[in-house]
N, C-alpha and C. Protein backbone atom coordinates (compact mmCIF):
# COMPACT_ATOMS: atom_id res chain seq x y z
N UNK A 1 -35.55 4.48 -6.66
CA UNK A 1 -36.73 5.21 -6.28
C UNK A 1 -37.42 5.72 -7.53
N UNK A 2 -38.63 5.82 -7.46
CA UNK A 2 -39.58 6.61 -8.62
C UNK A 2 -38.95 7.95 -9.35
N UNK A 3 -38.27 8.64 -8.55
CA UNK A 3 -38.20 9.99 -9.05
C UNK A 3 -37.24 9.76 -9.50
N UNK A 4 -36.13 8.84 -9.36
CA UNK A 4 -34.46 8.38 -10.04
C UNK A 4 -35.03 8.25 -11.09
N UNK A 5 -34.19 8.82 -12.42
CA UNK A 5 -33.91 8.22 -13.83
C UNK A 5 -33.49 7.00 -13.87
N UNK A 6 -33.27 6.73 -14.98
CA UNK A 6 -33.04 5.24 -15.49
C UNK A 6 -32.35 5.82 -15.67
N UNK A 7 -30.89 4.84 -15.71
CA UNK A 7 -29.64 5.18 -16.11
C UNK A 7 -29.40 4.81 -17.79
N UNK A 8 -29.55 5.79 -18.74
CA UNK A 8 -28.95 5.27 -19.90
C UNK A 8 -27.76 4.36 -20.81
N UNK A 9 -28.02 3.60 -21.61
CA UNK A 9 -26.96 3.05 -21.94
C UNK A 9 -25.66 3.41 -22.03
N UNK A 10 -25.45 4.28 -22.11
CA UNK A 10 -23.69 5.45 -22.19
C UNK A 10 -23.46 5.37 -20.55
N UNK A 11 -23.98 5.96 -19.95
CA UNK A 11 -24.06 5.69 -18.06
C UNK A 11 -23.73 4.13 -17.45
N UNK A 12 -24.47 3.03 -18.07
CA UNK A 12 -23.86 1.95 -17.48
C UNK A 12 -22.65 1.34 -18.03
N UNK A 13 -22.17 2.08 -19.36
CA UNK A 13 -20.96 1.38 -19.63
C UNK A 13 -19.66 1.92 -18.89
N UNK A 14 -20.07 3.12 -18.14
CA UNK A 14 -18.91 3.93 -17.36
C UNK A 14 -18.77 2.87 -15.75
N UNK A 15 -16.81 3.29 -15.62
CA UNK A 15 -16.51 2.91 -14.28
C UNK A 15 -17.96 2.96 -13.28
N UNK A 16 -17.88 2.64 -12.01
CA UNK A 16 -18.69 2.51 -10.99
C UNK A 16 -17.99 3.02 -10.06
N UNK A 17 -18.12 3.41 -8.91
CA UNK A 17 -17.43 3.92 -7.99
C UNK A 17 -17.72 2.81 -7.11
N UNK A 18 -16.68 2.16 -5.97
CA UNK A 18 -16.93 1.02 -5.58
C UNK A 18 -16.89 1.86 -4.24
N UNK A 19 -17.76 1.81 -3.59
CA UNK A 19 -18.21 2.21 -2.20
C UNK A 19 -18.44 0.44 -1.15
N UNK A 20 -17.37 -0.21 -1.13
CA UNK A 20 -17.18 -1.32 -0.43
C UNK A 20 -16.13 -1.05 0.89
N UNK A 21 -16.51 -1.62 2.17
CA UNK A 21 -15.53 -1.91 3.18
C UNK A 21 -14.23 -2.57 2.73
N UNK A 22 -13.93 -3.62 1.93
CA UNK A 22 -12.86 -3.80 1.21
C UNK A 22 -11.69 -2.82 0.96
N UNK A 23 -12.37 -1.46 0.84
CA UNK A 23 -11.38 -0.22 0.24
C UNK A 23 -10.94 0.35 0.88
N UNK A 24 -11.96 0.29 2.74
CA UNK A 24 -11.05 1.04 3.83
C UNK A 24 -9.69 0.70 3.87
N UNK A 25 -9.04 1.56 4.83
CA UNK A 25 -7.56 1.81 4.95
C UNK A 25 -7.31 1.38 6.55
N UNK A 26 -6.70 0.35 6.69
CA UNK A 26 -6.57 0.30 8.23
C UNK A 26 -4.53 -0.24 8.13
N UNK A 27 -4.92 0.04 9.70
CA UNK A 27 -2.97 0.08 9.53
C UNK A 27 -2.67 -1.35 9.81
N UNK A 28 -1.94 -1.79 8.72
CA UNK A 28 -0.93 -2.78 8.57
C UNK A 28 0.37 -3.22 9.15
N UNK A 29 1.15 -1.85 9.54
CA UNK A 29 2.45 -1.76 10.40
C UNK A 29 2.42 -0.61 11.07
N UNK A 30 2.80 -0.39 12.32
CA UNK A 30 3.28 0.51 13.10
C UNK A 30 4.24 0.44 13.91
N UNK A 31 5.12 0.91 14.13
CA UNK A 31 6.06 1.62 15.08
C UNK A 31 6.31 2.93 15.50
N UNK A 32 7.14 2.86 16.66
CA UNK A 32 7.50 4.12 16.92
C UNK A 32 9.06 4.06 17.58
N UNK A 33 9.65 3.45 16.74
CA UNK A 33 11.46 3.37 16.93
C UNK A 33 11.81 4.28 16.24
N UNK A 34 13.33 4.39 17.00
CA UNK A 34 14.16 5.34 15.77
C UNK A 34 13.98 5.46 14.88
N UNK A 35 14.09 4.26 13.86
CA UNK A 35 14.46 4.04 12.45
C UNK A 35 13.00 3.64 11.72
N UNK A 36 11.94 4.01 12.85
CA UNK A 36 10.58 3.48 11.56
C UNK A 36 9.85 3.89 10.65
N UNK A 37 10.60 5.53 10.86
CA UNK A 37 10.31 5.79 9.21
C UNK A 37 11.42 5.56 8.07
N UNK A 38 11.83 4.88 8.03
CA UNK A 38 13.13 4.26 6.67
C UNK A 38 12.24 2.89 6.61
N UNK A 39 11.68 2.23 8.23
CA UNK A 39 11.17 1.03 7.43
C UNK A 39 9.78 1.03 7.10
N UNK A 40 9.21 1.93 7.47
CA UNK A 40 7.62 2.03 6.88
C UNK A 40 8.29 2.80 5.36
N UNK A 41 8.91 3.24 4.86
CA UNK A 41 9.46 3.92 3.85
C UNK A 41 9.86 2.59 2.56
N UNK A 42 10.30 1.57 3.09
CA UNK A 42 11.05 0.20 2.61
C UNK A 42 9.79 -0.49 2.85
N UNK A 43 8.59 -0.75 3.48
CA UNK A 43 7.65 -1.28 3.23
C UNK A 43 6.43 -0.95 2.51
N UNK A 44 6.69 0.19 2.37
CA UNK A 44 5.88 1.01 1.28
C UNK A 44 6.21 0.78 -0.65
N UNK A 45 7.06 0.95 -0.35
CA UNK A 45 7.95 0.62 -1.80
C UNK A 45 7.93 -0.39 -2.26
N UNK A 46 7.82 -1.68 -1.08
CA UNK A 46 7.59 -3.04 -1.43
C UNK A 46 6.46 -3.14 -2.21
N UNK A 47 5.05 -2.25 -1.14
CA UNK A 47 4.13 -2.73 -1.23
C UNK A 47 3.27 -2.18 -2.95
N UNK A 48 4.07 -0.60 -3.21
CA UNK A 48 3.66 0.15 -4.02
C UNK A 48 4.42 -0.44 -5.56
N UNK A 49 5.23 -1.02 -5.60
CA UNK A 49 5.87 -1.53 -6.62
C UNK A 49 4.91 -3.13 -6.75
N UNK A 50 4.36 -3.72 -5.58
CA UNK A 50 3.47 -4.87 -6.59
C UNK A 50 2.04 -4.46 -6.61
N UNK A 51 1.69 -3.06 -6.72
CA UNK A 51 0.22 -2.51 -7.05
C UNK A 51 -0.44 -2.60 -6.16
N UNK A 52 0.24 -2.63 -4.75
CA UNK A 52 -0.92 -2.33 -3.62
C UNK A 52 -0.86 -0.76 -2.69
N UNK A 53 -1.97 -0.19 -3.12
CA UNK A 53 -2.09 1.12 -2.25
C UNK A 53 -1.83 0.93 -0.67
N UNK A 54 -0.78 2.27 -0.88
CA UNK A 54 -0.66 2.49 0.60
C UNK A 54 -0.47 4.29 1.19
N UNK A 55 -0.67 4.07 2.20
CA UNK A 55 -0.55 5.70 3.08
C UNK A 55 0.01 5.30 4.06
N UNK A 56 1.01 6.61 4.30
CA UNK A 56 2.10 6.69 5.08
C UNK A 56 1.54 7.93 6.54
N UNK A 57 1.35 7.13 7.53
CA UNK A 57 1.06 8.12 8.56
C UNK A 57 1.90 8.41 9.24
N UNK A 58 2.27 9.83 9.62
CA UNK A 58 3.09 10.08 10.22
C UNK A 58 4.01 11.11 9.89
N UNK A 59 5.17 11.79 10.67
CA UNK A 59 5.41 13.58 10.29
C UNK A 59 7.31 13.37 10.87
N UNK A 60 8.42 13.42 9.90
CA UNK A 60 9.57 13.85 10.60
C UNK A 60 9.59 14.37 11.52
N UNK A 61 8.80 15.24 11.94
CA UNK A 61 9.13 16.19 13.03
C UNK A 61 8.49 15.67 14.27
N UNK A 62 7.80 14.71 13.97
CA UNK A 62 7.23 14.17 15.12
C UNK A 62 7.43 12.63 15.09
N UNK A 63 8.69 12.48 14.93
CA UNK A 63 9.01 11.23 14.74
C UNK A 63 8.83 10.19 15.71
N UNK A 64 8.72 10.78 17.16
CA UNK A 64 8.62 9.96 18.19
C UNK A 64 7.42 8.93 18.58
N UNK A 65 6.33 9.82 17.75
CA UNK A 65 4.79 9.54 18.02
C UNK A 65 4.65 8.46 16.56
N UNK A 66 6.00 7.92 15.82
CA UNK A 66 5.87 6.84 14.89
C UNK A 66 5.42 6.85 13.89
N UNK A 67 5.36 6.18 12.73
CA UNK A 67 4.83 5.73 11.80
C UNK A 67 3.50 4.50 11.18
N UNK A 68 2.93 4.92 10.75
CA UNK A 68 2.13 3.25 9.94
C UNK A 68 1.82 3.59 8.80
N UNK A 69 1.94 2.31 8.49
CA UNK A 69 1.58 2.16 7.18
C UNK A 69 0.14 1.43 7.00
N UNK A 70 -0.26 2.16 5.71
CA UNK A 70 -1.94 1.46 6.14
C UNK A 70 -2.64 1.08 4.75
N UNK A 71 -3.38 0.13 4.67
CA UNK A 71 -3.27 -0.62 3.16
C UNK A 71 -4.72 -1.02 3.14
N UNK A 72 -5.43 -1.21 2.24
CA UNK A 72 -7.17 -1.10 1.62
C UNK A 72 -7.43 -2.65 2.74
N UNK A 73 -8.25 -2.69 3.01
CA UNK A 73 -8.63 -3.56 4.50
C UNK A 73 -8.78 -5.44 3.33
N UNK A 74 -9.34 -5.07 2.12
CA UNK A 74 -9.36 -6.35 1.12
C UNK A 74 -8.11 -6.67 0.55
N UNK A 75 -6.68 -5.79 1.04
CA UNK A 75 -5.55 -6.61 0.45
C UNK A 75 -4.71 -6.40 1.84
N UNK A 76 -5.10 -6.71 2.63
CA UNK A 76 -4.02 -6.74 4.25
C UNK A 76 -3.39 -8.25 3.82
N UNK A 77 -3.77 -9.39 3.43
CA UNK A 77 -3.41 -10.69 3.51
C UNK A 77 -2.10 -10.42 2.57
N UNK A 78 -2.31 -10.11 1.37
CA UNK A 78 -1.41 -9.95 -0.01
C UNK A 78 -0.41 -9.10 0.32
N UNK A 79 -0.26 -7.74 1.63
CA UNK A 79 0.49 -6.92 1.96
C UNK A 79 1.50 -7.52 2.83
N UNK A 80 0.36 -8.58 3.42
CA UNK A 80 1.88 -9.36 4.52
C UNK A 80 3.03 -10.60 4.18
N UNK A 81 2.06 -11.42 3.21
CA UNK A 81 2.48 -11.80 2.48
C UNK A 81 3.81 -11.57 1.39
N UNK A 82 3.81 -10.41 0.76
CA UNK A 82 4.77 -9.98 0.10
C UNK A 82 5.86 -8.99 1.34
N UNK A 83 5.72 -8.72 2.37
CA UNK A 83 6.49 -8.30 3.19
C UNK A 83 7.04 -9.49 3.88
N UNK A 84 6.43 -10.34 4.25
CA UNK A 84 7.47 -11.96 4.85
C UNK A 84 7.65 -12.19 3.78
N UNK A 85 7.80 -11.97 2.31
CA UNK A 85 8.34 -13.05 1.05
C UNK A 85 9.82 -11.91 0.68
N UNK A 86 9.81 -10.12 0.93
CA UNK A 86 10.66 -9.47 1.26
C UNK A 86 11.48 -9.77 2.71
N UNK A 87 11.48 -9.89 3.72
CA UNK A 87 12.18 -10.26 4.53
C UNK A 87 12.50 -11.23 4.39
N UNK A 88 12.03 -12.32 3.60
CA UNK A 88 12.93 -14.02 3.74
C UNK A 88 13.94 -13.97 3.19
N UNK A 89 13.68 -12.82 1.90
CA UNK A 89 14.95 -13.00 0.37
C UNK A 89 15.97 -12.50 1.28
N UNK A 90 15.69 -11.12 2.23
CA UNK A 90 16.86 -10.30 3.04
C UNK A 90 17.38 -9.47 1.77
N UNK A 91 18.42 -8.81 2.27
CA UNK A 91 19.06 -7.76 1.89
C UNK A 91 20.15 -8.03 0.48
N UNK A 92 20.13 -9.29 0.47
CA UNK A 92 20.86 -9.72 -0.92
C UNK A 92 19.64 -9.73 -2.33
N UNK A 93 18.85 -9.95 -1.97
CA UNK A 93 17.74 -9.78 -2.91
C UNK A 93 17.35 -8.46 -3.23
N UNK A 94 17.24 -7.41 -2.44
CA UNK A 94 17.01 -5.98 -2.37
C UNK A 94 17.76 -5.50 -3.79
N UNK A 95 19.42 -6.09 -3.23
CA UNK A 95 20.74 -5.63 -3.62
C UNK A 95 20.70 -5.83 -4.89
N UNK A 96 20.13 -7.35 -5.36
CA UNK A 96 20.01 -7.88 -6.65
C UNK A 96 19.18 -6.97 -7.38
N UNK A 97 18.16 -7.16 -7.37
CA UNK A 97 16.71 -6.11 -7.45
C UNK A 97 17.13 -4.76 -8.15
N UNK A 98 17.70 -4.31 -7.55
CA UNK A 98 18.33 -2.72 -7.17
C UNK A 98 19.24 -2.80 -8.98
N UNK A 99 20.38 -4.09 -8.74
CA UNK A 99 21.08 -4.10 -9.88
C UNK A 99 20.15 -4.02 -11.28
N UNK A 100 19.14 -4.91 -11.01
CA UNK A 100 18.58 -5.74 -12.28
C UNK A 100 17.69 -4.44 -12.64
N UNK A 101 17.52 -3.28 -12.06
CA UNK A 101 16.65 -2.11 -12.33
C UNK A 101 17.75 -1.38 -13.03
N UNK A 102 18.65 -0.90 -12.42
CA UNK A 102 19.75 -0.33 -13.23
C UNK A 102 20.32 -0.70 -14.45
N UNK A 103 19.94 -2.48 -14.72
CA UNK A 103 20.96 -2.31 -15.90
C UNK A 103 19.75 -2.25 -17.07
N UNK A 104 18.20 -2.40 -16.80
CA UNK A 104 17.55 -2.12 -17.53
C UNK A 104 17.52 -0.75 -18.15
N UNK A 105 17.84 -0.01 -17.35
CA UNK A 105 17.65 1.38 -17.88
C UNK A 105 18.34 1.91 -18.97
């Protein structure tokens, strides 16, 4: 618009704030079993250890009413993906994983 400044050279070399649908948050997994907060907990960790944001909905105390997990709406494909490529390895891979962190340390 007319009355907007021009943005100066120092101004366009800064971040942008990306105001895209891409960035919404929609839920990826839900349950409401016993145990679905340990596995929204174990799918979070998956997801947060290969650089994909996530939020954890949901309250111990209201455990009945469940969990989800919910991930930027432009990486849902890459979230499921690495969660069936975690469930194929199973629990021996976890186990491995787990070692190969420890003896780095």
């Amino acid at each position: 618009m007319a009355q907007d400044p021009e943005p100066n050279d120092e101004e366009r070399d800064q971040d942008q704030l990306l105001t895209s649908h891409a960035l919404d948050m929609v839920a990826l997994w839900d349950s409401s079993n016993i145990d679905s907060e340990v596995e929204a907990d174990m799918i979070r960790g998956v997801l947060d250890s290969n650089g994909i944001p996530t939020l954890l909905v949901g309250a111990p105390q209201f455990a009945n009413l469940g969990f989800q997990v919910m991930v930027p709406r432009g990486k849902v494909m890459e979230a499921r993906r690495l969660i069936e490529e975690a469930q194929a390895a199973g629990p021996e891979a976890a186990a491995a994983g787990e070692l190969a962190s420890e003896q780095e340390k």
